[in-house]
Protein backbone atom coordinates (compact mmCIF):
# COMPACT_ATOMS: atom_id res chain seq x y z
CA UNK A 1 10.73 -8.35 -20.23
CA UNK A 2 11.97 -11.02 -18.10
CA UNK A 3 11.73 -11.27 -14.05
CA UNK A 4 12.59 -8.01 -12.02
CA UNK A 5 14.48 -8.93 -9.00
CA UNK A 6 13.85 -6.88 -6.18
CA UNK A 7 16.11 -3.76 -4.97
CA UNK A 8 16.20 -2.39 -2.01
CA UNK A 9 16.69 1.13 -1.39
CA UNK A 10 20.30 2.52 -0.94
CA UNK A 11 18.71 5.91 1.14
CA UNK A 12 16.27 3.66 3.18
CA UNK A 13 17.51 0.12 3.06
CA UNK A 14 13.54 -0.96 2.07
CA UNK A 15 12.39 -2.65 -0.89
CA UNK A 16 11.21 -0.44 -3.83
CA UNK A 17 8.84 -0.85 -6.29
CA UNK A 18 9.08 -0.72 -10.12
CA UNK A 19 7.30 2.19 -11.88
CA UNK A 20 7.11 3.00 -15.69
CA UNK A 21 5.97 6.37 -17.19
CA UNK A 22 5.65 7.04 -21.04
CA UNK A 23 8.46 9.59 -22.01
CA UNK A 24 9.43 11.08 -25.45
CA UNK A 25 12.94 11.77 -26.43
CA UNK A 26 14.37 12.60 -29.58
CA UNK A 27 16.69 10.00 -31.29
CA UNK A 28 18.45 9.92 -34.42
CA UNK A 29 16.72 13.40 -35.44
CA UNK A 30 13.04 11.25 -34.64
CA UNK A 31 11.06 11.35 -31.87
CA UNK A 32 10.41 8.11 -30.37
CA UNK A 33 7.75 7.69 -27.16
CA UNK A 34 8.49 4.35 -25.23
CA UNK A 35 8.01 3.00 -21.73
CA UNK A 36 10.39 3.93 -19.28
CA UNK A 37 11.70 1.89 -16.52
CA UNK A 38 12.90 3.02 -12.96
CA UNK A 39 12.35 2.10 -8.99
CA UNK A 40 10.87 3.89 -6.89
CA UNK A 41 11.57 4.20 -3.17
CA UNK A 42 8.07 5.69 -1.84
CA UNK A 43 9.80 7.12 1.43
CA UNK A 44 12.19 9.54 -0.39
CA UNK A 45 10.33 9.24 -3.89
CA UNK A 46 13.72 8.97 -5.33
CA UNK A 47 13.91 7.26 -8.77
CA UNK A 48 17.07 4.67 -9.54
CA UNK A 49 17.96 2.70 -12.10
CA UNK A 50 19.83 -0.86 -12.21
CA UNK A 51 22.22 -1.90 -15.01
CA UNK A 52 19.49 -4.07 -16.26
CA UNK A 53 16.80 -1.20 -16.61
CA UNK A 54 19.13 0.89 -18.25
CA UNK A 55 20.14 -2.02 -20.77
CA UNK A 56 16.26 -2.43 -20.73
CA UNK A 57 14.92 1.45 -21.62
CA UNK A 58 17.75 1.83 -24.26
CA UNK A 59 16.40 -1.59 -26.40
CA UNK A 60 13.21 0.28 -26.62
CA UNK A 61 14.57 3.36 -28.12
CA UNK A 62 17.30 1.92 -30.19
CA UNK A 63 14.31 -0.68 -31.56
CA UNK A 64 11.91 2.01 -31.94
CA UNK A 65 14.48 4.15 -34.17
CA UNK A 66 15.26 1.63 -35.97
CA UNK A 67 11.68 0.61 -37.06
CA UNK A 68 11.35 4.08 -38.78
């Protein structure tokens, strides 16, 4: 995965930090576990997601289905 840049939080206007937490879904009738991708602003412990970690999350699963 390439660079991160920072975000800053749209509640508290401070920078937040990038978390990842295993999740399973179910995709094309399989289920697939993968590393998923979010930051974190620790003052509201509200999760958000860029453009680029949504692009990001669905490569895993789309790779991971396809590999079965």
């Amino acid at each position: 995965m390439k660079k991160i840049k920072e975000e800053l939080s749209p509640i508290t206007g401070k920078p937040m930090t990038v978390q990842q937490e295993r999740k399973t879904i179910e995709f094309r009738k399989n289920e697939i576990t993968y590393w998923h991708h979010y930051y974190l602003c620790k003052d509201s412990n509200e999760q958000f997601e860029t453009p680029e970690l949504i692009d990001f999350n669905l490569k895993q699963i789309y790779k991971s289905g396809l590999s079965r």
